[in-house]
PDB file of N, CA and C in Angstrom:
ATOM      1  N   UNK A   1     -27.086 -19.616  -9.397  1.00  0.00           N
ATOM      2  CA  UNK A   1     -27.498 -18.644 -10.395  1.00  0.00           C
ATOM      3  C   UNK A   1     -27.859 -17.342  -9.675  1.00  0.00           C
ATOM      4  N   UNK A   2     -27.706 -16.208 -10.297  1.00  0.00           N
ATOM      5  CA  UNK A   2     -27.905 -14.784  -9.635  1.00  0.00           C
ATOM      6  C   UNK A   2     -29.120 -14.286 -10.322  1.00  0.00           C
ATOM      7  N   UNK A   3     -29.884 -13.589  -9.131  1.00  0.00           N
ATOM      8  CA  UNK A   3     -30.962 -13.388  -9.501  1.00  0.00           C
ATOM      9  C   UNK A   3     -30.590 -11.851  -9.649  1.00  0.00           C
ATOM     10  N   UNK A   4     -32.121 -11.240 -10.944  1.00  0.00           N
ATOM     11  CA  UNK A   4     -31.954 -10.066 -10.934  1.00  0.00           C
ATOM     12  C   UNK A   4     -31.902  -8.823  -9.859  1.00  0.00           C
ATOM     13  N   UNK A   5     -32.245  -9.834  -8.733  1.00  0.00           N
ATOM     14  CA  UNK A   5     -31.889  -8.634  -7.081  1.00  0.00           C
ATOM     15  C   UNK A   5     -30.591  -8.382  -7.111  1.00  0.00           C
ATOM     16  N   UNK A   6     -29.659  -9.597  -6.871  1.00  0.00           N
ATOM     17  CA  UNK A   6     -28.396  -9.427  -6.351  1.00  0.00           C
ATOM     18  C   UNK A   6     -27.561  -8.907  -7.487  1.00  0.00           C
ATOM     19  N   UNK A   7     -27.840  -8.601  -8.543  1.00  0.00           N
ATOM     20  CA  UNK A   7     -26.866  -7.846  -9.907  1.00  0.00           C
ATOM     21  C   UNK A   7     -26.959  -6.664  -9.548  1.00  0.00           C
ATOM     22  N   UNK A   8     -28.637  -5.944  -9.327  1.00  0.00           N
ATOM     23  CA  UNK A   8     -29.055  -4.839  -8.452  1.00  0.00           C
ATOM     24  C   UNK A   8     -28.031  -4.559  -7.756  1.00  0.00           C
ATOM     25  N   UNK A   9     -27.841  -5.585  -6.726  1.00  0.00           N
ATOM     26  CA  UNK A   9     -27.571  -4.994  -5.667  1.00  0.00           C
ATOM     27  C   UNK A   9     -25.594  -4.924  -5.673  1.00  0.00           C
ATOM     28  N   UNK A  10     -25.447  -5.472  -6.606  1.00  0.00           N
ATOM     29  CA  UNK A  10     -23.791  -5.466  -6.660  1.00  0.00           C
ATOM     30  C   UNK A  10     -23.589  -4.408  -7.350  1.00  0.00           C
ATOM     31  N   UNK A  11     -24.248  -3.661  -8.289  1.00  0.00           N
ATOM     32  CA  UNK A  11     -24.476  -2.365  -9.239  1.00  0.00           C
ATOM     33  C   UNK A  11     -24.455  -1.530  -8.510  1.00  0.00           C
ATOM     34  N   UNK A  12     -25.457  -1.372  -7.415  1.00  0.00           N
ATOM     35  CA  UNK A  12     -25.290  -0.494  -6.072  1.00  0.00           C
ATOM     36  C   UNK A  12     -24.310  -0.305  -5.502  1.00  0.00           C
ATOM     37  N   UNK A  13     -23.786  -1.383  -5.269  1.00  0.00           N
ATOM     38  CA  UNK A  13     -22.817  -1.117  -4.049  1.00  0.00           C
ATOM     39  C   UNK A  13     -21.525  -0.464  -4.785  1.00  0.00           C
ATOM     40  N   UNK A  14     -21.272  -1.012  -6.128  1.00  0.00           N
ATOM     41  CA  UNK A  14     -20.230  -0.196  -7.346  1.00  0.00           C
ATOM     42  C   UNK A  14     -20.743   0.977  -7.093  1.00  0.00           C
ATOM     43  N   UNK A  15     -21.817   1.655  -7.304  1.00  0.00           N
ATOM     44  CA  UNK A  15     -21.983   3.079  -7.029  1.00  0.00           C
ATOM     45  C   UNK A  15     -21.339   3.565  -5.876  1.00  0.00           C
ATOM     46  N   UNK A  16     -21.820   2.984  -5.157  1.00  0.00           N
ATOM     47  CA  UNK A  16     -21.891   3.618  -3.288  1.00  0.00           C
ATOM     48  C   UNK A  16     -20.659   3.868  -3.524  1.00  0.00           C
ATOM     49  N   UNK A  17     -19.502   2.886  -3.622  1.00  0.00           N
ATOM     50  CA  UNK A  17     -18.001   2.875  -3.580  1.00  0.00           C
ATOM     51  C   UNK A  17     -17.746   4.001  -4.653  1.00  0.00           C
ATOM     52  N   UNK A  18     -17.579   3.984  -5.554  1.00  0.00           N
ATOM     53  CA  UNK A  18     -16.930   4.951  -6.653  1.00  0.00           C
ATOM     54  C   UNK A  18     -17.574   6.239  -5.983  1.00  0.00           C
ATOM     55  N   UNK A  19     -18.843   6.170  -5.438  1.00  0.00           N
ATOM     56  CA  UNK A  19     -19.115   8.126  -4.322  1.00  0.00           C
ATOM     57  C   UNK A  19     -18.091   8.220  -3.851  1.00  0.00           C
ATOM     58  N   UNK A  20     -18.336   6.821  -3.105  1.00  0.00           N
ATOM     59  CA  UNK A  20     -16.976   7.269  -1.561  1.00  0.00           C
ATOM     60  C   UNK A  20     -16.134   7.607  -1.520  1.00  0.00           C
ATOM     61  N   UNK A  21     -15.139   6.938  -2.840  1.00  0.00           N
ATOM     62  CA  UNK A  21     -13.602   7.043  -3.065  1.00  0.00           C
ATOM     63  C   UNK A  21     -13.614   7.161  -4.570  1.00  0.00           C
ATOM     64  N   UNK A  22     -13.560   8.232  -5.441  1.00  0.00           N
ATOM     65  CA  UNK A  22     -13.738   8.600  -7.090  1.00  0.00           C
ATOM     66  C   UNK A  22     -11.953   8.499  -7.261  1.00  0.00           C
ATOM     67  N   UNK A  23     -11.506   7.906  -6.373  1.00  0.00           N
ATOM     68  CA  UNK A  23      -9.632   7.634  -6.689  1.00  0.00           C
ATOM     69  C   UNK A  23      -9.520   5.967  -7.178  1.00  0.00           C
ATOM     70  N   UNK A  24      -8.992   5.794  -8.110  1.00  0.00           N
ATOM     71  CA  UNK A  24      -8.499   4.728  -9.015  1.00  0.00           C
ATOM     72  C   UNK A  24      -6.747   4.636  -8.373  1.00  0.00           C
ATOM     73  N   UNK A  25      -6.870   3.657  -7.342  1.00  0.00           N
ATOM     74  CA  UNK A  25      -5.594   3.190  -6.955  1.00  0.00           C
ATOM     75  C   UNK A  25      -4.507   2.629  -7.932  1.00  0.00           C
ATOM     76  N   UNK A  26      -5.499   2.063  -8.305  1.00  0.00           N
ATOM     77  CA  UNK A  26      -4.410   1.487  -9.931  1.00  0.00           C
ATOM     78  C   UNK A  26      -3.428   2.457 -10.526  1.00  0.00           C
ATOM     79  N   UNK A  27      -4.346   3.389 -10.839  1.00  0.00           N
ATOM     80  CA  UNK A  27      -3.994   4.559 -11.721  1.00  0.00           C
ATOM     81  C   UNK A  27      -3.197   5.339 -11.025  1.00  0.00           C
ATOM     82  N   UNK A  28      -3.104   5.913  -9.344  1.00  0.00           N
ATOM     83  CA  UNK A  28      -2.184   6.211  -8.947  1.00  0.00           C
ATOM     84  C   UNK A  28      -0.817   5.482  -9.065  1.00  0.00           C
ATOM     85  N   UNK A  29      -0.922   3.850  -8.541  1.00  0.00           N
ATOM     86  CA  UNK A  29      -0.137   3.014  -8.024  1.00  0.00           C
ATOM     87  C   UNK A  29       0.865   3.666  -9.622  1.00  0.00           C
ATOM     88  N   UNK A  30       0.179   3.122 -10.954  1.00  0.00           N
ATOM     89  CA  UNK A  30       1.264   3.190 -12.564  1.00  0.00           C
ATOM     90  C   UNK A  30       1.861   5.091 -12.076  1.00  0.00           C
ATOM     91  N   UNK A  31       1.366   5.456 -11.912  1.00  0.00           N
ATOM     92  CA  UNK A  31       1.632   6.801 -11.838  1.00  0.00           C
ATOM     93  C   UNK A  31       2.958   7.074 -10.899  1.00  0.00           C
ATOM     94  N   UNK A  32       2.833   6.596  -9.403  1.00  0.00           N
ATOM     95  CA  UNK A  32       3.925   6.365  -8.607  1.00  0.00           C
ATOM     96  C   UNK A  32       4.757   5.908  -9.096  1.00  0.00           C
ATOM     97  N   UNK A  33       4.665   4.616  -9.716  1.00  0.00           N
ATOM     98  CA  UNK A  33       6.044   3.491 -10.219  1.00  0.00           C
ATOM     99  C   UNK A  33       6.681   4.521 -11.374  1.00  0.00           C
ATOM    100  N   UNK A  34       6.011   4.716 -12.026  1.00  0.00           N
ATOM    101  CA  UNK A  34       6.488   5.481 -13.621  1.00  0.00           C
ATOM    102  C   UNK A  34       7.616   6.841 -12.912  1.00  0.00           C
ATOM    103  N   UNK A  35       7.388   7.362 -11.902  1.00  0.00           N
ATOM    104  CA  UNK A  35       8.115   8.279 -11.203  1.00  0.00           C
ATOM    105  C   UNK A  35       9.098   7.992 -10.324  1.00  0.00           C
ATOM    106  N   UNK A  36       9.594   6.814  -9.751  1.00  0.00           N
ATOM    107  CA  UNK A  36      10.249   6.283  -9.036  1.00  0.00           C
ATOM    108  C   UNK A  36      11.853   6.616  -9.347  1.00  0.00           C
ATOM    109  N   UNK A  37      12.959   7.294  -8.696  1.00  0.00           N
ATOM    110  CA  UNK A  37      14.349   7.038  -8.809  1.00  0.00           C
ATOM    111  C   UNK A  37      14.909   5.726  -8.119  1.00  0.00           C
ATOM    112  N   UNK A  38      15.655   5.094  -9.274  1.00  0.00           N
ATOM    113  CA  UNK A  38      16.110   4.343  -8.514  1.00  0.00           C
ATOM    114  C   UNK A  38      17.531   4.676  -7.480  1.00  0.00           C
ATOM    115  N   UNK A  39      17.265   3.733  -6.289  1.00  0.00           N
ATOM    116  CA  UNK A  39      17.909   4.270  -5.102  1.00  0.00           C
ATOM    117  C   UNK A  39      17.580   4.466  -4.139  1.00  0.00           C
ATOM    118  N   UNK A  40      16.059   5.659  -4.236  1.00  0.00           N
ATOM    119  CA  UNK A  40      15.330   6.496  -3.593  1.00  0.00           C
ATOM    120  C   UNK A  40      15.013   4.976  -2.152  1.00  0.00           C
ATOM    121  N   UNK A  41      15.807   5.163  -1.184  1.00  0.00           N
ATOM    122  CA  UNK A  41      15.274   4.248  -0.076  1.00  0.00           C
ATOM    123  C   UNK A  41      15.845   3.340   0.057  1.00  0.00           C
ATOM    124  N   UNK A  42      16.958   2.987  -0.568  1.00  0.00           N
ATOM    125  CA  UNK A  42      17.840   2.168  -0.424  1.00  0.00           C
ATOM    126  C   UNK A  42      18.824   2.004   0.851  1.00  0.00           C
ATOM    127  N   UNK A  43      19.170   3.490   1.328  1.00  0.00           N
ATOM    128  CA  UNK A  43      19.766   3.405   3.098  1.00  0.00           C
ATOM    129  C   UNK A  43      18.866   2.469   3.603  1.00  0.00           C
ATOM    130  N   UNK A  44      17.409   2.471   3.664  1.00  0.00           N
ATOM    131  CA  UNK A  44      16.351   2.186   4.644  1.00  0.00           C
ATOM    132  C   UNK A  44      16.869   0.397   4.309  1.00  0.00           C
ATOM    133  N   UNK A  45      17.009  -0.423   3.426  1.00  0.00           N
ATOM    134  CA  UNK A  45      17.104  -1.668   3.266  1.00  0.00           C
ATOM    135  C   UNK A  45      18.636  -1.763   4.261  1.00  0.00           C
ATOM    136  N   UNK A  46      19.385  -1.147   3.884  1.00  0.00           N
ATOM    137  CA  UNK A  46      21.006  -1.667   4.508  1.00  0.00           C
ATOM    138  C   UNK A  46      20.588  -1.646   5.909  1.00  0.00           C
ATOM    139  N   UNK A  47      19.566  -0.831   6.501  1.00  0.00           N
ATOM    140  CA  UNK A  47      19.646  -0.610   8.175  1.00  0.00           C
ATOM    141  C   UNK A  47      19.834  -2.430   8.587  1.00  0.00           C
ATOM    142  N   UNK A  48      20.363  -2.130  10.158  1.00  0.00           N
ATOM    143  CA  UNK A  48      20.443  -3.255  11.143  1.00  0.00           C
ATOM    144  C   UNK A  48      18.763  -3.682  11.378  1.00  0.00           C
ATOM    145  N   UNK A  49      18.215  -2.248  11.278  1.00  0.00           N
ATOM    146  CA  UNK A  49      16.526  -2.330  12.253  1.00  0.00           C
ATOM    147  C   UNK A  49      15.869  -2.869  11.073  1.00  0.00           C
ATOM    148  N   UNK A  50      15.979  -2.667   9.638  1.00  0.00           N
ATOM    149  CA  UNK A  50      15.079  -3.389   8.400  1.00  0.00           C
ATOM    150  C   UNK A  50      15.453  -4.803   8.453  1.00  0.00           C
ATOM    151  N   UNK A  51      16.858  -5.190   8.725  1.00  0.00           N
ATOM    152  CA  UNK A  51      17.351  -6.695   8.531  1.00  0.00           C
ATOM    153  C   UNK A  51      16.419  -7.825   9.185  1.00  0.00           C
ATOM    154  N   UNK A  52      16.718  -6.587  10.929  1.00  0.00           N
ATOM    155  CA  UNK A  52      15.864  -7.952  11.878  1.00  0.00           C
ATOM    156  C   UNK A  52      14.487  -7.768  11.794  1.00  0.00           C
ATOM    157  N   UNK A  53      14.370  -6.588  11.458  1.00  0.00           N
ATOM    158  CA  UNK A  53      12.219  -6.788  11.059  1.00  0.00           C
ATOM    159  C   UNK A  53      12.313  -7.876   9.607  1.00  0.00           C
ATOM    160  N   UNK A  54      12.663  -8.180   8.935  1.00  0.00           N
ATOM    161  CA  UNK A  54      12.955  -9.190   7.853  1.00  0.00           C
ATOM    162  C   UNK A  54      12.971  -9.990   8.187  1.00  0.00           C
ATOM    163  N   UNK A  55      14.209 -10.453   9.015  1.00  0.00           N
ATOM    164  CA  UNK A  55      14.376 -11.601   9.553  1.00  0.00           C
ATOM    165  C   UNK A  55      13.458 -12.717  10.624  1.00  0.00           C
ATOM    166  N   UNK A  56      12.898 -11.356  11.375  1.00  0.00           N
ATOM    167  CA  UNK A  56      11.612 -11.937  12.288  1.00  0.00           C
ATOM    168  C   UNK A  56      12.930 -11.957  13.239  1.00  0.00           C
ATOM    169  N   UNK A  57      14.103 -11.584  13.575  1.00  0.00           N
ATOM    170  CA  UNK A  57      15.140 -11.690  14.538  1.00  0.00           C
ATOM    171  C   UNK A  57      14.431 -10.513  15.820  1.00  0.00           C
ATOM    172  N   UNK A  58      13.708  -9.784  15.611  1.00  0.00           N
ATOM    173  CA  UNK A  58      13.287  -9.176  16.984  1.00  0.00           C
ATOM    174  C   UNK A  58      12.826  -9.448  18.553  1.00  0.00           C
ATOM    175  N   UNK A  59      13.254  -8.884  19.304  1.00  0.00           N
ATOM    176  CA  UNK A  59      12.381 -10.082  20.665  1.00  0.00           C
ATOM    177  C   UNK A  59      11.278  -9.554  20.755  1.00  0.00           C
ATOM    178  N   UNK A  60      10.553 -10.848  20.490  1.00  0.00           N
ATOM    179  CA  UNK A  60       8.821 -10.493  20.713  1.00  0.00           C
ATOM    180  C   UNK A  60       7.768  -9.859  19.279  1.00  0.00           C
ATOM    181  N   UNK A  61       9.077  -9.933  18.956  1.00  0.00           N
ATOM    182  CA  UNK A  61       8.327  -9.246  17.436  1.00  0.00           C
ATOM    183  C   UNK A  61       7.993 -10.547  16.734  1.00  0.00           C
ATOM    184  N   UNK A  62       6.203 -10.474  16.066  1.00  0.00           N
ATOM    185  CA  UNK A  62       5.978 -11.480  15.235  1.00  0.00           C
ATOM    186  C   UNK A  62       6.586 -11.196  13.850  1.00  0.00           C
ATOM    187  N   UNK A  63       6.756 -12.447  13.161  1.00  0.00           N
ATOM    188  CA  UNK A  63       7.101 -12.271  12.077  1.00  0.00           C
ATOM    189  C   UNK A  63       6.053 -11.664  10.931  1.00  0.00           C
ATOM    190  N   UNK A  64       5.443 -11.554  11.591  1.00  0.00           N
ATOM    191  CA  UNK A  64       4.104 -11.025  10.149  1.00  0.00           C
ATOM    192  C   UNK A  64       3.915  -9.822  10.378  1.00  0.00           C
ATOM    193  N   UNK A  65       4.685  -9.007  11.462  1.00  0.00           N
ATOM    194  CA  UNK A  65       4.302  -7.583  11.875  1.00  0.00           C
ATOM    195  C   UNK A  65       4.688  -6.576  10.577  1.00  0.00           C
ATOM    196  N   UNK A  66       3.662  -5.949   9.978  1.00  0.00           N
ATOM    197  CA  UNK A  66       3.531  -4.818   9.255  1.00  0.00           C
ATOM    198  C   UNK A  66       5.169  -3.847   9.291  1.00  0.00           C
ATOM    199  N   UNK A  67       5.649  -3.264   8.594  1.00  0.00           N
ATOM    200  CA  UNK A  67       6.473  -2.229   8.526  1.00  0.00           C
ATOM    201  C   UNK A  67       5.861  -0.823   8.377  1.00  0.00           C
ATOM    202  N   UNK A  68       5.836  -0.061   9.302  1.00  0.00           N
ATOM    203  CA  UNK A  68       5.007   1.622   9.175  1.00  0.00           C
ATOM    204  C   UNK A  68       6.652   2.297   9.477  1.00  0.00           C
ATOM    205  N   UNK A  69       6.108   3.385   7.824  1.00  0.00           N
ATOM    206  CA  UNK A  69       7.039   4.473   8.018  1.00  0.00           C
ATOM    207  C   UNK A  69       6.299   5.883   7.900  1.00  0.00           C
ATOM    208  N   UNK A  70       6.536   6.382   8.998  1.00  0.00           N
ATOM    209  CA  UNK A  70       5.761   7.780   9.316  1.00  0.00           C
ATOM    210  C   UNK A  70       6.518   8.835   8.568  1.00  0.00           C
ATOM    211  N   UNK A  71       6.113  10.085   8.872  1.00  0.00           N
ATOM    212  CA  UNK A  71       7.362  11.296   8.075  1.00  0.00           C
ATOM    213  C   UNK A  71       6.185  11.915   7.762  1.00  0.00           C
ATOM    214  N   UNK A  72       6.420  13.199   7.348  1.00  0.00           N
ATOM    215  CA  UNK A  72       5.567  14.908   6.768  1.00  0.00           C
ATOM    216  C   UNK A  72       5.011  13.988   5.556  1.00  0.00           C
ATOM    217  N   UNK A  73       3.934  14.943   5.298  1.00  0.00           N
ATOM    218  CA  UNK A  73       3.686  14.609   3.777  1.00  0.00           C
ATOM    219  C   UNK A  73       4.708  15.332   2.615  1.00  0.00           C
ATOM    220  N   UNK A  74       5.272  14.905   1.735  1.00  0.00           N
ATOM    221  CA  UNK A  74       5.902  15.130   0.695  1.00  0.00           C
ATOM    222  C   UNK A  74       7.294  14.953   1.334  1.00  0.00           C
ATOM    223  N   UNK A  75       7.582  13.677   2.095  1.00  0.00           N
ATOM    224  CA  UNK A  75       9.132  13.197   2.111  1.00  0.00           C
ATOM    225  C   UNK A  75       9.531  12.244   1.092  1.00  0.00           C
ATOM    226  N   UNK A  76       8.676  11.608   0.585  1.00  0.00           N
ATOM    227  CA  UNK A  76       9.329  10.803  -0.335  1.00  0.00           C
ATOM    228  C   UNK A  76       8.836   8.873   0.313  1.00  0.00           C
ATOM    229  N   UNK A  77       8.430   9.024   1.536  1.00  0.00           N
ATOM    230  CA  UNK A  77       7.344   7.767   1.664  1.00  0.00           C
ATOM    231  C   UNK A  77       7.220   6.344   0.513  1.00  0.00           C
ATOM    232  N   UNK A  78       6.377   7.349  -0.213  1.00  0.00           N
ATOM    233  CA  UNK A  78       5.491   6.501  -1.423  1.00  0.00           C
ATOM    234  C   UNK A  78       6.704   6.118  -1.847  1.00  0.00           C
ATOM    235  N   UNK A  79       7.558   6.644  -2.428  1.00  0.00           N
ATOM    236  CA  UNK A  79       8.359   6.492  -3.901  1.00  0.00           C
ATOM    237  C   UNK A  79       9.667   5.502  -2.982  1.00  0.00           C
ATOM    238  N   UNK A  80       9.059   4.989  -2.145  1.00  0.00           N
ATOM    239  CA  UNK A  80      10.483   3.799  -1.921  1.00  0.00           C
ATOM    240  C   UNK A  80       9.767   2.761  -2.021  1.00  0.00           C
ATOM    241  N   UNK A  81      10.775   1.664  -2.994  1.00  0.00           N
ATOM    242  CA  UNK A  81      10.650   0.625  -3.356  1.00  0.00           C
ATOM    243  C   UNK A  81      10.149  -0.503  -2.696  1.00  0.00           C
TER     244      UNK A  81
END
């Protein structure tokens, strides 16, 4: 059972967070998708280098290794599928 401290204190910490970051990811995320062309990033799937990061075919590469794609801001990043 939760005592009236720890409701306190989960109320708090909802504050603290919504200071920190007043951005609703959600609300971006529908916002991104709703804008999306389809296509937009589709070279990037055909590559040889996306196959074997997929595949886990790399030497030395774990299979759980993250995919990072760098680039300027406003290349188009976000909006691939």
């Amino acid at each position: 059972m939760y005592s009236s401290h720890d409701i306190a204190v989960a109320d708090h910490r909802s504050e603290i967070l919504t200071w920190l970051s007043p951005l609703e990811p959600h609300l971006r995320h529908n916002d991104i998708r709703k804008n999306r062309v389809m296509g937009v990033g589709d070279w990037l799937f055909c590559t040889e280098e996306f196959h074997s990061w997929k595949n886990g075919n790399g030497q030395g590469e774990s299979q759980k290794a993250a995919i990072f794609c760098s680039g300027n801001p406003g290349v188009g990043k976000t909006y691939i599928r």
